[in-house]
PDB file of N, CA and C in Angstrom:
ATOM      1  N   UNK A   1     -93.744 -42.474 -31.918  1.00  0.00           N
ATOM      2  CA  UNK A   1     -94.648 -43.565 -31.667  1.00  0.00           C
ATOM      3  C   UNK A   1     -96.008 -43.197 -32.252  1.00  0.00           C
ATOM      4  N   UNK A   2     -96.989 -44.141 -33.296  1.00  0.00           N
ATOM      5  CA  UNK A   2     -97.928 -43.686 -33.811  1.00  0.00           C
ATOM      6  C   UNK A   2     -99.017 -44.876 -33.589  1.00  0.00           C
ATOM      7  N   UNK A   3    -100.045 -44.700 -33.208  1.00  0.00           N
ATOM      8  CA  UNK A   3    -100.888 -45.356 -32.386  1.00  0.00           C
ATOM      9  C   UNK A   3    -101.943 -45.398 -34.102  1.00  0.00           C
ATOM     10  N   UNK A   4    -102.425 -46.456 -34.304  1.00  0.00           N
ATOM     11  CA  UNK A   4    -103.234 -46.788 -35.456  1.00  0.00           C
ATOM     12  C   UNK A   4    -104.914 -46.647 -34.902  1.00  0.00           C
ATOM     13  N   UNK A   5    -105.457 -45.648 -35.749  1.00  0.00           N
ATOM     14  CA  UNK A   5    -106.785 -45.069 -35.215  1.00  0.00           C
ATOM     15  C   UNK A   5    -107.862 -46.121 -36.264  1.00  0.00           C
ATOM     16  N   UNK A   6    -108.452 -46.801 -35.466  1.00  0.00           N
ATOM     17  CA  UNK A   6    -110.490 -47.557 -36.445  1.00  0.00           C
ATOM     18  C   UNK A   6    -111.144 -46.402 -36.049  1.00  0.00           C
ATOM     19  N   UNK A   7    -111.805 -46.362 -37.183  1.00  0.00           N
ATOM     20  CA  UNK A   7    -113.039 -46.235 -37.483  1.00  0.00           C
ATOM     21  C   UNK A   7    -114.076 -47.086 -36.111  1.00  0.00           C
ATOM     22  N   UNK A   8    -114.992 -46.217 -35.513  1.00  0.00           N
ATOM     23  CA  UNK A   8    -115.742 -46.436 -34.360  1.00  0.00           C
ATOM     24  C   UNK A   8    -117.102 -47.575 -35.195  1.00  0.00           C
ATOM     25  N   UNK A   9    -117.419 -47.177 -36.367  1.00  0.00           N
ATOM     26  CA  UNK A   9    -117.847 -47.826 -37.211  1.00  0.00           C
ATOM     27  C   UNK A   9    -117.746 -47.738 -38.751  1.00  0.00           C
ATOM     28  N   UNK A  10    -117.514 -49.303 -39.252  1.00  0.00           N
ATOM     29  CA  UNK A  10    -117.058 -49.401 -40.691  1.00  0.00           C
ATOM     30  C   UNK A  10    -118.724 -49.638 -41.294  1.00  0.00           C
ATOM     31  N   UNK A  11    -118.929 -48.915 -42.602  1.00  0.00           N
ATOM     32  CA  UNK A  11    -119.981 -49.433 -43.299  1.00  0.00           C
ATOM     33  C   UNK A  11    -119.607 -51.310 -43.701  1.00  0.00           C
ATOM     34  N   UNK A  12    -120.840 -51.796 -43.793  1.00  0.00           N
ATOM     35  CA  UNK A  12    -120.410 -53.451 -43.791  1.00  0.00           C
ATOM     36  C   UNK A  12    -121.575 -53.341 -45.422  1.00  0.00           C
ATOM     37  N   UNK A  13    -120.592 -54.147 -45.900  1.00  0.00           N
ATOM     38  CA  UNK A  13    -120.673 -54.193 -47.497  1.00  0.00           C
ATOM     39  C   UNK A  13    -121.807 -55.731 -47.685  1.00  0.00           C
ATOM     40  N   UNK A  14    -123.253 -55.881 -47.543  1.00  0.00           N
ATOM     41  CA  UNK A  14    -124.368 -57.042 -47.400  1.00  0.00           C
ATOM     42  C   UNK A  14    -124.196 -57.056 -48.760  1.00  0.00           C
ATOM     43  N   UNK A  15    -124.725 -58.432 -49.107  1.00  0.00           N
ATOM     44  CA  UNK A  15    -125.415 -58.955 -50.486  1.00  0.00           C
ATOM     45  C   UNK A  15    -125.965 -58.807 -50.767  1.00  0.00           C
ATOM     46  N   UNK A  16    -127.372 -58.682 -51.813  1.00  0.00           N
ATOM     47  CA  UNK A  16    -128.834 -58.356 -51.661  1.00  0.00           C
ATOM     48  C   UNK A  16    -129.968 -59.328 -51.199  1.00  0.00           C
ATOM     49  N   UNK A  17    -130.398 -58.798 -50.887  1.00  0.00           N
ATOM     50  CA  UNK A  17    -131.759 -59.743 -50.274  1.00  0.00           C
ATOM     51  C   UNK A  17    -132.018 -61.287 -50.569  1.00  0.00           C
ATOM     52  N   UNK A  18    -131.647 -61.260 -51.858  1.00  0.00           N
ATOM     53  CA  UNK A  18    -131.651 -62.618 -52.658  1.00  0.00           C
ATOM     54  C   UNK A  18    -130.529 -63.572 -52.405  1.00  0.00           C
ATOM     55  N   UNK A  19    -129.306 -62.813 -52.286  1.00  0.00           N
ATOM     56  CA  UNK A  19    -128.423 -63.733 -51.915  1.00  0.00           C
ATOM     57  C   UNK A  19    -128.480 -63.719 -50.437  1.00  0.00           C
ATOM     58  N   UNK A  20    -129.049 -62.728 -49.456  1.00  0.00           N
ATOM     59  CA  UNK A  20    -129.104 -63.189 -48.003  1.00  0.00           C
ATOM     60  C   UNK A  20    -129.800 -64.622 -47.917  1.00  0.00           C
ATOM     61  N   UNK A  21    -131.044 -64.591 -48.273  1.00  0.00           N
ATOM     62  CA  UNK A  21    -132.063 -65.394 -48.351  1.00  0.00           C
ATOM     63  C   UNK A  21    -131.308 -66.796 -49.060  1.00  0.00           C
ATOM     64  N   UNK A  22    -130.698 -67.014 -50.013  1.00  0.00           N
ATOM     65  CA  UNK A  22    -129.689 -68.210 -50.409  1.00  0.00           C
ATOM     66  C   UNK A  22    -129.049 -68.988 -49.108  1.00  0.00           C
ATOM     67  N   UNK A  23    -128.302 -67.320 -48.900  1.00  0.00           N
ATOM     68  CA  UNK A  23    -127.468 -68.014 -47.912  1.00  0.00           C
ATOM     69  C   UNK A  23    -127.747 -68.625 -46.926  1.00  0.00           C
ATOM     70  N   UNK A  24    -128.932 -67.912 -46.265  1.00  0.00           N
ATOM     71  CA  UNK A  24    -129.757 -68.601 -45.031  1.00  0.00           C
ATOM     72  C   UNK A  24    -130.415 -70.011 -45.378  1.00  0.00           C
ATOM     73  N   UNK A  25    -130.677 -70.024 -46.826  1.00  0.00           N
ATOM     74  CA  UNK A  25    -130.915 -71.725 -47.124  1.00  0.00           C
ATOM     75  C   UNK A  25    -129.772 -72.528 -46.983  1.00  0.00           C
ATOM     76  N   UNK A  26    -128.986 -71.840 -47.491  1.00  0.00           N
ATOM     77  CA  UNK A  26    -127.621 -72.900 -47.390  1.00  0.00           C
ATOM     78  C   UNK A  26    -127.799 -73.362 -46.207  1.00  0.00           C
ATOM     79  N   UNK A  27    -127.348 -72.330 -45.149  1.00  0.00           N
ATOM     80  CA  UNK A  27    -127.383 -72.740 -43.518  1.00  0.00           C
ATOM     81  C   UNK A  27    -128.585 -73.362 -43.071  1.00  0.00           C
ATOM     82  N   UNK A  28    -129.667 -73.863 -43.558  1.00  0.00           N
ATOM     83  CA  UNK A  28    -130.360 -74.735 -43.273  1.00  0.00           C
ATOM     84  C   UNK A  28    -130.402 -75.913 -43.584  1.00  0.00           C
ATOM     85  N   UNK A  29    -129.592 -75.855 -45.125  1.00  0.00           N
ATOM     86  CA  UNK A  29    -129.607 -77.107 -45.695  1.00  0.00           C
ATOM     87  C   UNK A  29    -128.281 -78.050 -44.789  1.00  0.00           C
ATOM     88  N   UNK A  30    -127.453 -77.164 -44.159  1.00  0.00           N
ATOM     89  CA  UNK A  30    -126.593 -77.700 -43.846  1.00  0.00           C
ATOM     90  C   UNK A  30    -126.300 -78.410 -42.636  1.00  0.00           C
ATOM     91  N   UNK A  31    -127.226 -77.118 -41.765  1.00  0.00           N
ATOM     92  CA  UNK A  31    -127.482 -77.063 -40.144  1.00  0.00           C
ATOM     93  C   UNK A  31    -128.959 -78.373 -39.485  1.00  0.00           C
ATOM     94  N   UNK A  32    -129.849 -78.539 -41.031  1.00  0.00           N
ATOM     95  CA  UNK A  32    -130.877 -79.360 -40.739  1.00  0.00           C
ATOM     96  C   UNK A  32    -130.667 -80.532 -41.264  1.00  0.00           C
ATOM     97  N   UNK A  33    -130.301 -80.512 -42.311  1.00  0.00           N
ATOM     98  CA  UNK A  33    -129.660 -81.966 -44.055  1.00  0.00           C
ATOM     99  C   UNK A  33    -130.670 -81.791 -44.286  1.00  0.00           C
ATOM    100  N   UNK A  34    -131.664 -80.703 -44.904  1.00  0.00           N
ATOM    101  CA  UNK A  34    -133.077 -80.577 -45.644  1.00  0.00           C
ATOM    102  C   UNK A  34    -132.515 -80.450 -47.494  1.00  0.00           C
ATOM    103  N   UNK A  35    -133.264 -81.119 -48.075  1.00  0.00           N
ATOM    104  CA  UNK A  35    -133.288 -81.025 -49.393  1.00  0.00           C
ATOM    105  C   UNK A  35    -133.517 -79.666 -49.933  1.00  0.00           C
ATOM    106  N   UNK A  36    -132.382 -79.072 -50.694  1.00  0.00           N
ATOM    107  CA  UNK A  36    -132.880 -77.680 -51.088  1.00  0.00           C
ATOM    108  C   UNK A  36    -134.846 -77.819 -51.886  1.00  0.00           C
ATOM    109  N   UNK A  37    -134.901 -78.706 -52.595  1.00  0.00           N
ATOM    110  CA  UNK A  37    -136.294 -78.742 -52.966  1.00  0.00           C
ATOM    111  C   UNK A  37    -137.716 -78.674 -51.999  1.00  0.00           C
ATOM    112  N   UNK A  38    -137.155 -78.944 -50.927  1.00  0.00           N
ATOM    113  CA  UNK A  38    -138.234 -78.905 -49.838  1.00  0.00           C
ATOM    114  C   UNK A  38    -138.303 -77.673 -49.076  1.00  0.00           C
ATOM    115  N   UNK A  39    -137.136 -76.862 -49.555  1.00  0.00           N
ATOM    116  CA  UNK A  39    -137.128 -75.304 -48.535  1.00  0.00           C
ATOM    117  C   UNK A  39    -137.866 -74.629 -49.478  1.00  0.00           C
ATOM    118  N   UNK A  40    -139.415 -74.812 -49.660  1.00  0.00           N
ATOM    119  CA  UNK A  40    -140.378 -73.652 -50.579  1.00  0.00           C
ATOM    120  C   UNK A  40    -140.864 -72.143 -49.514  1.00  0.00           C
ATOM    121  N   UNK A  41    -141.371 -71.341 -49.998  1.00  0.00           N
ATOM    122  CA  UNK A  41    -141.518 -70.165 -49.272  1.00  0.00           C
ATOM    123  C   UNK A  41    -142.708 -70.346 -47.992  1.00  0.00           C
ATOM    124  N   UNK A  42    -143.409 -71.634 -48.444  1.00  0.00           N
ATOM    125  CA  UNK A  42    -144.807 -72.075 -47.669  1.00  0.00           C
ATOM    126  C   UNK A  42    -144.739 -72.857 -46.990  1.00  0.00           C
ATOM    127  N   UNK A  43    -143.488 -73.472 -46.763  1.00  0.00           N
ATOM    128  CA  UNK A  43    -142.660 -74.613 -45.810  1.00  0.00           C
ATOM    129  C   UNK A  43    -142.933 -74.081 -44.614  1.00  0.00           C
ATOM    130  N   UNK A  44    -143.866 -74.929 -43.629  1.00  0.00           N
ATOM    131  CA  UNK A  44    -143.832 -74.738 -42.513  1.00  0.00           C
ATOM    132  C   UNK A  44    -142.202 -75.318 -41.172  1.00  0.00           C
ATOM    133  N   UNK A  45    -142.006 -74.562 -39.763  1.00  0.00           N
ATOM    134  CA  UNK A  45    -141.097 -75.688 -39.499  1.00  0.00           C
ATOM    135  C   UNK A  45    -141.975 -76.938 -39.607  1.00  0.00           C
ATOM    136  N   UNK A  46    -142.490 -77.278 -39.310  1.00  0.00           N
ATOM    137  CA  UNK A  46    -143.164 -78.322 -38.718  1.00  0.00           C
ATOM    138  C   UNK A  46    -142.772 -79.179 -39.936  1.00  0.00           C
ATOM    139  N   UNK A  47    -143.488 -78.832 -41.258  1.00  0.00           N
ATOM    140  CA  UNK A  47    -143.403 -79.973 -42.056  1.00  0.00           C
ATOM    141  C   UNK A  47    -141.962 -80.006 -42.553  1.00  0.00           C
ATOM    142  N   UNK A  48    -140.839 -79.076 -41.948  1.00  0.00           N
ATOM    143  CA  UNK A  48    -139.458 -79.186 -42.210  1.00  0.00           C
ATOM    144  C   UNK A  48    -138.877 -80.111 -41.504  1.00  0.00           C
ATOM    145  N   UNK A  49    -139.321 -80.385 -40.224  1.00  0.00           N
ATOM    146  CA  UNK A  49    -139.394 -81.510 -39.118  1.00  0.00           C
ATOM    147  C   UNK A  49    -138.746 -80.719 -38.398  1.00  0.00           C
ATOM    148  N   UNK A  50    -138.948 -79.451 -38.231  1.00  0.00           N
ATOM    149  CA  UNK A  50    -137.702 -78.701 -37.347  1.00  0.00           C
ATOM    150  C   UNK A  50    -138.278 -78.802 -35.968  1.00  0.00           C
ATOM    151  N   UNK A  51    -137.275 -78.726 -34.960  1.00  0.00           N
ATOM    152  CA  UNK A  51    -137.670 -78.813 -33.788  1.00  0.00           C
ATOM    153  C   UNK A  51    -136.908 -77.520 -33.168  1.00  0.00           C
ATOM    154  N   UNK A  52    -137.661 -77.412 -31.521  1.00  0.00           N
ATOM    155  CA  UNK A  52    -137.061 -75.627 -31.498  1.00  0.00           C
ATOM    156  C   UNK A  52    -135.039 -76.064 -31.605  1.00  0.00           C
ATOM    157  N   UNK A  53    -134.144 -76.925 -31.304  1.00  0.00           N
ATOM    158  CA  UNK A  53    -133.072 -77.225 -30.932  1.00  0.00           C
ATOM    159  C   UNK A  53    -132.985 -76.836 -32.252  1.00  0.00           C
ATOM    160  N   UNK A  54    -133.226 -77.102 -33.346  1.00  0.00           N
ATOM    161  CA  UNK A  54    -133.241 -77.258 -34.596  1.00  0.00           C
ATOM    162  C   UNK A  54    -132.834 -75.943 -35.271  1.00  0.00           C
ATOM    163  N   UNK A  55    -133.617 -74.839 -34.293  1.00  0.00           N
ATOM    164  CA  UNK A  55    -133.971 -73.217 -34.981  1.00  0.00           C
ATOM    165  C   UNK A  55    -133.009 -72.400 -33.956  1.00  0.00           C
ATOM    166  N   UNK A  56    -133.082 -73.190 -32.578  1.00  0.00           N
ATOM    167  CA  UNK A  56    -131.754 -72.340 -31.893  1.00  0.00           C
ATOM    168  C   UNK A  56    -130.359 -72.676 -33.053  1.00  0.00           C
ATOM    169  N   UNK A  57    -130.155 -73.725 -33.401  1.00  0.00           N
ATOM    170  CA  UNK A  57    -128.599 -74.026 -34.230  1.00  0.00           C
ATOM    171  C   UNK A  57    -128.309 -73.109 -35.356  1.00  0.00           C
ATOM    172  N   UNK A  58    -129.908 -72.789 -36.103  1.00  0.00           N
ATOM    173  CA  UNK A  58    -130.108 -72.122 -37.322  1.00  0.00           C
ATOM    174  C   UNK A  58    -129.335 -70.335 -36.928  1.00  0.00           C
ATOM    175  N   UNK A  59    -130.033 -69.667 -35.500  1.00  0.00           N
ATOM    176  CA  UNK A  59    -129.999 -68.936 -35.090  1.00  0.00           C
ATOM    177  C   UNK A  59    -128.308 -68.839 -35.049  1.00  0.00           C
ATOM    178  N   UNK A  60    -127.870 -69.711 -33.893  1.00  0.00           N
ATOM    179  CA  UNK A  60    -126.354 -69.791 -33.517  1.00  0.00           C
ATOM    180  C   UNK A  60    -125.573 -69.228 -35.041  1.00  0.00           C
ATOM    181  N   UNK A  61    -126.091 -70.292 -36.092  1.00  0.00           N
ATOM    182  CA  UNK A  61    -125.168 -69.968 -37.302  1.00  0.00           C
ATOM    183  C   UNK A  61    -125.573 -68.669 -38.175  1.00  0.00           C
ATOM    184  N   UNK A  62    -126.774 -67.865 -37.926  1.00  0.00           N
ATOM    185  CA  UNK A  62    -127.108 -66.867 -38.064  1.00  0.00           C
ATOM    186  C   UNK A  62    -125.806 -65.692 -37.319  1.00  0.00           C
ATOM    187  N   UNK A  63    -126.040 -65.857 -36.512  1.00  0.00           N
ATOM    188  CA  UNK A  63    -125.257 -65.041 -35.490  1.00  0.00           C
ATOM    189  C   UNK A  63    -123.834 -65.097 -35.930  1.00  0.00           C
ATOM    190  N   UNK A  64    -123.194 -66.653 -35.826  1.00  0.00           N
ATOM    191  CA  UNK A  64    -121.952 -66.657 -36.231  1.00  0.00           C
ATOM    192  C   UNK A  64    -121.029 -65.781 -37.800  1.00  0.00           C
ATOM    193  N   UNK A  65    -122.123 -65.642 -38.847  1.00  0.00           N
ATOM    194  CA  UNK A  65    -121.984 -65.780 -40.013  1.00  0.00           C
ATOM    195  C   UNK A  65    -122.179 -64.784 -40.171  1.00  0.00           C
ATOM    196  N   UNK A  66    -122.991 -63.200 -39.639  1.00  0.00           N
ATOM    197  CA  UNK A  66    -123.815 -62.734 -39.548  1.00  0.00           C
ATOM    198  C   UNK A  66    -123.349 -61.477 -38.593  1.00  0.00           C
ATOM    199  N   UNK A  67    -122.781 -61.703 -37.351  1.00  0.00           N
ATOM    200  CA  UNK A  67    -123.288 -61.206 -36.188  1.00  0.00           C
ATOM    201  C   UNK A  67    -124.256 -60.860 -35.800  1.00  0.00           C
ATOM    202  N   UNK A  68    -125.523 -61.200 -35.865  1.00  0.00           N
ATOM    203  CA  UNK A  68    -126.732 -60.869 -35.651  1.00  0.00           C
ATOM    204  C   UNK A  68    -127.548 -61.727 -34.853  1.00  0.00           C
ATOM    205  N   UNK A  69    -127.924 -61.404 -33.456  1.00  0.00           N
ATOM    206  CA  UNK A  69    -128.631 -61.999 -32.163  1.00  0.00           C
ATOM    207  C   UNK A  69    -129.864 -62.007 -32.224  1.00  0.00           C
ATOM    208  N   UNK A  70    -130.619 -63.017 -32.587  1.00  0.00           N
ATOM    209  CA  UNK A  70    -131.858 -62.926 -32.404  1.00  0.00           C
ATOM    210  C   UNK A  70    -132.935 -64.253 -31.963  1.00  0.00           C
ATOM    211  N   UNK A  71    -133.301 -63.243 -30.494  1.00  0.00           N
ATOM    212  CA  UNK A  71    -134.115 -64.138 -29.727  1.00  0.00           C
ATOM    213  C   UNK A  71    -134.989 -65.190 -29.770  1.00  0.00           C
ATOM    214  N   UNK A  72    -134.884 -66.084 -29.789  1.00  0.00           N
ATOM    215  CA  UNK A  72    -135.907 -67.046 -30.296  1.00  0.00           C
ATOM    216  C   UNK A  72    -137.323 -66.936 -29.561  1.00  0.00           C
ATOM    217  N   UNK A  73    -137.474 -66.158 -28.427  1.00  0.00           N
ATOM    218  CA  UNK A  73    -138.444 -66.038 -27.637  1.00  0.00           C
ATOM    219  C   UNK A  73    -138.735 -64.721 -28.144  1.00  0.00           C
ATOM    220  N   UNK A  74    -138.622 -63.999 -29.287  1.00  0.00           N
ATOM    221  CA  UNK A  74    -138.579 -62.475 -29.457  1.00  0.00           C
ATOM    222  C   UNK A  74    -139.901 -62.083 -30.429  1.00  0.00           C
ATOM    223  N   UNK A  75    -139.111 -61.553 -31.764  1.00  0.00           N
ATOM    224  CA  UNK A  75    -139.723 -61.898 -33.044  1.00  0.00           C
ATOM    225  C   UNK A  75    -140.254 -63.370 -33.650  1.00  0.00           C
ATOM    226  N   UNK A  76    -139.354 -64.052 -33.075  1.00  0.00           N
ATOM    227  CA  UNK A  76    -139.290 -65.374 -33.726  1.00  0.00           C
ATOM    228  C   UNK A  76    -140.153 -66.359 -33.432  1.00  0.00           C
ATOM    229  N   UNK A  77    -141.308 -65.628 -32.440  1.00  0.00           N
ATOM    230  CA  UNK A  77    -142.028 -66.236 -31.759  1.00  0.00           C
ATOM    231  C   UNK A  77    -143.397 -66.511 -32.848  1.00  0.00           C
ATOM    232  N   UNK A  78    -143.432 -65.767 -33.658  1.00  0.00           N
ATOM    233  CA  UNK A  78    -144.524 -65.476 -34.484  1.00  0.00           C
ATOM    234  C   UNK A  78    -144.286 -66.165 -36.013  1.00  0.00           C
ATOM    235  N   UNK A  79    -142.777 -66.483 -35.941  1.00  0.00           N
ATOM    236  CA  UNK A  79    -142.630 -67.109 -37.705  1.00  0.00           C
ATOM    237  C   UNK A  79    -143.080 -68.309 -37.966  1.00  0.00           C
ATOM    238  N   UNK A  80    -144.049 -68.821 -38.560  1.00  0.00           N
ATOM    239  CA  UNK A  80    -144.200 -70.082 -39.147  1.00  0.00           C
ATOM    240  C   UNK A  80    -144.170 -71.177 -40.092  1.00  0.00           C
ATOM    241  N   UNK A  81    -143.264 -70.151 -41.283  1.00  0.00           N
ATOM    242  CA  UNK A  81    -143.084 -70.452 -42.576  1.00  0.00           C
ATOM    243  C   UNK A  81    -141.479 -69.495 -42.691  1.00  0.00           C
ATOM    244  N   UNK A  82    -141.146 -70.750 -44.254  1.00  0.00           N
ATOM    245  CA  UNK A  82    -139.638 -70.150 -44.373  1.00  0.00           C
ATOM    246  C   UNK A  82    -139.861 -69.012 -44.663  1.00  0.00           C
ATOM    247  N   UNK A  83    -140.574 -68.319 -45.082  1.00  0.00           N
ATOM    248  CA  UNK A  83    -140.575 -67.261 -46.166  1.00  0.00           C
ATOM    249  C   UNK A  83    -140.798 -65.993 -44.785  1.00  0.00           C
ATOM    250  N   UNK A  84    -141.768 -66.171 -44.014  1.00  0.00           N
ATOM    251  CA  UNK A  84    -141.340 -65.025 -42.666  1.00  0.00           C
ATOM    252  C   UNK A  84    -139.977 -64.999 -42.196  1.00  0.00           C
ATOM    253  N   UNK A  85    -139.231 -66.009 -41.899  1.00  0.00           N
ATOM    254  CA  UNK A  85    -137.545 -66.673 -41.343  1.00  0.00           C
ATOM    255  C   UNK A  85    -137.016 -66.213 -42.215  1.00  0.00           C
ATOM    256  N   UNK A  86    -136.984 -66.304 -43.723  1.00  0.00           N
ATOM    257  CA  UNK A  86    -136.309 -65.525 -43.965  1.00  0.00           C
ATOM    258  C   UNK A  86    -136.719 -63.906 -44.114  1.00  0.00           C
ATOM    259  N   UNK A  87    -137.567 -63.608 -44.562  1.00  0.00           N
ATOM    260  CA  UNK A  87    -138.088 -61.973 -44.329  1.00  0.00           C
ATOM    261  C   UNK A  87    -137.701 -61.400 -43.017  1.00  0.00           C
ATOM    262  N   UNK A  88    -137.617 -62.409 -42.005  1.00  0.00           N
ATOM    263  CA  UNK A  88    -137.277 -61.330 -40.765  1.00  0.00           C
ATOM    264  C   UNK A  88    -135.825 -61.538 -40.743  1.00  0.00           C
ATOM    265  N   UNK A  89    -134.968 -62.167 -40.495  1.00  0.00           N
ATOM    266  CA  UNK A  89    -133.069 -62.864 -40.672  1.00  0.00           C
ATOM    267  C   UNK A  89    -132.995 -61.385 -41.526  1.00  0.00           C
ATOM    268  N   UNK A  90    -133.563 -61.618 -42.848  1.00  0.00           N
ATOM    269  CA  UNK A  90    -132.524 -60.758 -43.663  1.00  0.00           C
ATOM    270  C   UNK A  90    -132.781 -59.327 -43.659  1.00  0.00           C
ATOM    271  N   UNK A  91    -134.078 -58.817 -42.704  1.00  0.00           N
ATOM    272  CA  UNK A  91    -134.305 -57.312 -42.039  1.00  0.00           C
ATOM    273  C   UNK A  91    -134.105 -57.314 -40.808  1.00  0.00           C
ATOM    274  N   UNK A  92    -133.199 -58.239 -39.974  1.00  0.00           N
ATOM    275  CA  UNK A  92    -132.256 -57.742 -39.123  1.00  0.00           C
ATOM    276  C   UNK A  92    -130.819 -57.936 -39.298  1.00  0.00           C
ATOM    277  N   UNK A  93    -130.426 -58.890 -40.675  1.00  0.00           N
ATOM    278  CA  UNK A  93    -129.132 -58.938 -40.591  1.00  0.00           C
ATOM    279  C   UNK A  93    -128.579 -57.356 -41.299  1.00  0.00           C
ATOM    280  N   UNK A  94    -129.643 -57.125 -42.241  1.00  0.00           N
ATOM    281  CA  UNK A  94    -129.880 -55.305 -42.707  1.00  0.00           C
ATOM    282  C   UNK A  94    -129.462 -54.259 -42.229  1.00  0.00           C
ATOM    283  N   UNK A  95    -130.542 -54.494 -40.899  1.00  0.00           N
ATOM    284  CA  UNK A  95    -130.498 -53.591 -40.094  1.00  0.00           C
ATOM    285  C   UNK A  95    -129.370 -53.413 -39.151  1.00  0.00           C
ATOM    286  N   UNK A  96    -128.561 -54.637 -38.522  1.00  0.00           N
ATOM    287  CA  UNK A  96    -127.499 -54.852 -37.754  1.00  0.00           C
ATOM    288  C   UNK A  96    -126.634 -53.900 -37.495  1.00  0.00           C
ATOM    289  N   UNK A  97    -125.945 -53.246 -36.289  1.00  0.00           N
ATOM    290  CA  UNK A  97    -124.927 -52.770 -36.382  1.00  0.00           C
ATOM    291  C   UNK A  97    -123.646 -53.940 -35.989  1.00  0.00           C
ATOM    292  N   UNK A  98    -122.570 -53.736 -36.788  1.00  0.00           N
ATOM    293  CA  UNK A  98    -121.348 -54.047 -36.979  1.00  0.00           C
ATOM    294  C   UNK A  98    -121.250 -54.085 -35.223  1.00  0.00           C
ATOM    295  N   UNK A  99    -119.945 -55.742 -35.276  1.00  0.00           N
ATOM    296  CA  UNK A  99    -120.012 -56.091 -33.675  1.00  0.00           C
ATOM    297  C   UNK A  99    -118.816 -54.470 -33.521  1.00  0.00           C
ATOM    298  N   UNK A 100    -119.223 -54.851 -31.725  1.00  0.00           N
ATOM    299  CA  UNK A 100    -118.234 -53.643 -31.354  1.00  0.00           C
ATOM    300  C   UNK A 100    -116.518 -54.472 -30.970  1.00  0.00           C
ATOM    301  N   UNK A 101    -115.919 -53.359 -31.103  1.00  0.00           N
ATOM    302  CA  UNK A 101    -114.123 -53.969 -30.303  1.00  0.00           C
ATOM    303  C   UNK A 101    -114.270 -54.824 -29.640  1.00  0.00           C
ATOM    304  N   UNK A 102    -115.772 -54.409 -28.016  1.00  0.00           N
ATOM    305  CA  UNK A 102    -115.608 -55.282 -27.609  1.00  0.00           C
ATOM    306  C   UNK A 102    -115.995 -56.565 -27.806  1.00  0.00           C
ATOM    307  N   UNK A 103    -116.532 -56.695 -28.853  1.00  0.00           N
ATOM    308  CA  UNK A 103    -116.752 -58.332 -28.667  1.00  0.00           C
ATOM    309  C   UNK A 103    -115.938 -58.661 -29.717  1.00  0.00           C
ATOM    310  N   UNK A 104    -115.070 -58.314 -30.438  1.00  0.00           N
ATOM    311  CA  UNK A 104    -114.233 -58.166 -31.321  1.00  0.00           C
ATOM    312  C   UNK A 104    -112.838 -59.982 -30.905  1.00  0.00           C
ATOM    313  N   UNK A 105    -112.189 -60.594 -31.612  1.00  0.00           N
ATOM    314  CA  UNK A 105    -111.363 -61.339 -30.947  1.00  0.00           C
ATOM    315  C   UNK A 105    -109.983 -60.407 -31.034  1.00  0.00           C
ATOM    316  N   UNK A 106    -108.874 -60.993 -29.575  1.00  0.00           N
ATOM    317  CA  UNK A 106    -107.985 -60.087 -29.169  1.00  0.00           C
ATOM    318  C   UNK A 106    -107.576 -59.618 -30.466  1.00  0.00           C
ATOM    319  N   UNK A 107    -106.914 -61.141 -31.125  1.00  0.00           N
ATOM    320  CA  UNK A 107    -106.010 -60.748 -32.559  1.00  0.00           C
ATOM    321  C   UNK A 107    -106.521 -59.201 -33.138  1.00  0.00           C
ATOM    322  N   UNK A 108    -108.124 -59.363 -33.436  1.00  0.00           N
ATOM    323  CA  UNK A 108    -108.170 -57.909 -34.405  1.00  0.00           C
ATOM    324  C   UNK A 108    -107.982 -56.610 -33.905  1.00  0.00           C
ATOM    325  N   UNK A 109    -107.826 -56.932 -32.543  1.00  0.00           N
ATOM    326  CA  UNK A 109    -108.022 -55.759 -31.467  1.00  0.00           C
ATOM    327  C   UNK A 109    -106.804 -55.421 -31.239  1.00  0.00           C
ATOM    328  N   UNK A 110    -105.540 -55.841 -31.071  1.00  0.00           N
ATOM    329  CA  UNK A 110    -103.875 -55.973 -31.430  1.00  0.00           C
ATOM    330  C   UNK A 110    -103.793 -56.278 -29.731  1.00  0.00           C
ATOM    331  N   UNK A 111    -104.533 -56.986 -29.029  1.00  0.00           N
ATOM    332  CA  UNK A 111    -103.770 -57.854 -28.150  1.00  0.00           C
ATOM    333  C   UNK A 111    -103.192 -58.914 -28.089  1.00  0.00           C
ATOM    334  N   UNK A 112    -102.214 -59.424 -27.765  1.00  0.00           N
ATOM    335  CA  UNK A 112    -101.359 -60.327 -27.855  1.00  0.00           C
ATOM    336  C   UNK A 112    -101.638 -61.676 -27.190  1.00  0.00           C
ATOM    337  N   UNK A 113    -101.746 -62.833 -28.190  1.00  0.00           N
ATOM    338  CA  UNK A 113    -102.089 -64.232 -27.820  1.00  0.00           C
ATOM    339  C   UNK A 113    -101.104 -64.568 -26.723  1.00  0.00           C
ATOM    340  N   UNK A 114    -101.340 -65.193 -25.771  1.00  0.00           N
ATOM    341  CA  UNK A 114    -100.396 -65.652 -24.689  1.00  0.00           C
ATOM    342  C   UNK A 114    -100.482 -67.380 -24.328  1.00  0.00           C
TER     343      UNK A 114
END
């Protein structure tokens, strides 16, 4: 009987900065329906029309896409332009450690769907 050993942690293979920063437009363009032409680096939310519901969703799909949790009452308290949102997203999605087992879903974990 041979029991299959992970790695406690895998290096996670990021994009560079440039394509983080894309991607996080994408997810705005998608998560808000903002015109990629209107996401400039000096874009306030405000004149994005974002509202906080707006930046929790951004966050959610941050997280989802990402694994990366970040407080909207935290850092995020201080961003006022895209260009901080993204400067801070893509130096914590950076920085991130890889989710653990446990928050892992059963499937990857080899428990059995019931």
């Amino acid at each position: 009987m041979s029991e299959t050993v992970t790695p406690a942690s895998t290096p996670r293979a990021l994009p560079s900065d440039d394509v983080l920063r894309e991607e996080i437009i994408q997810l705005i363009m998608t998560e808000r329906n903002v015109e990629r032409d209107k996401l400039v680096p000096e874009a306030s939310f405000r004149s994005l029309g974002f509202e906080s519901l707006d930046v929790v969703m951004l966050l959610m799909g941050v997280e989802e896409k990402y694994g990366v949790y970040l407080p909207i009452d935290g850092e995020l308290s201080t961003v006022n332009t895209l260009s901080e949102l993204l400067d801070l997203l893509v130096a914590r999605i950076k920085t991130a450690e890889p989710a653990s087992a446990a928050t892992a879903p059963k499937a990857a974990t080899g428990g059995a769907a019931q």
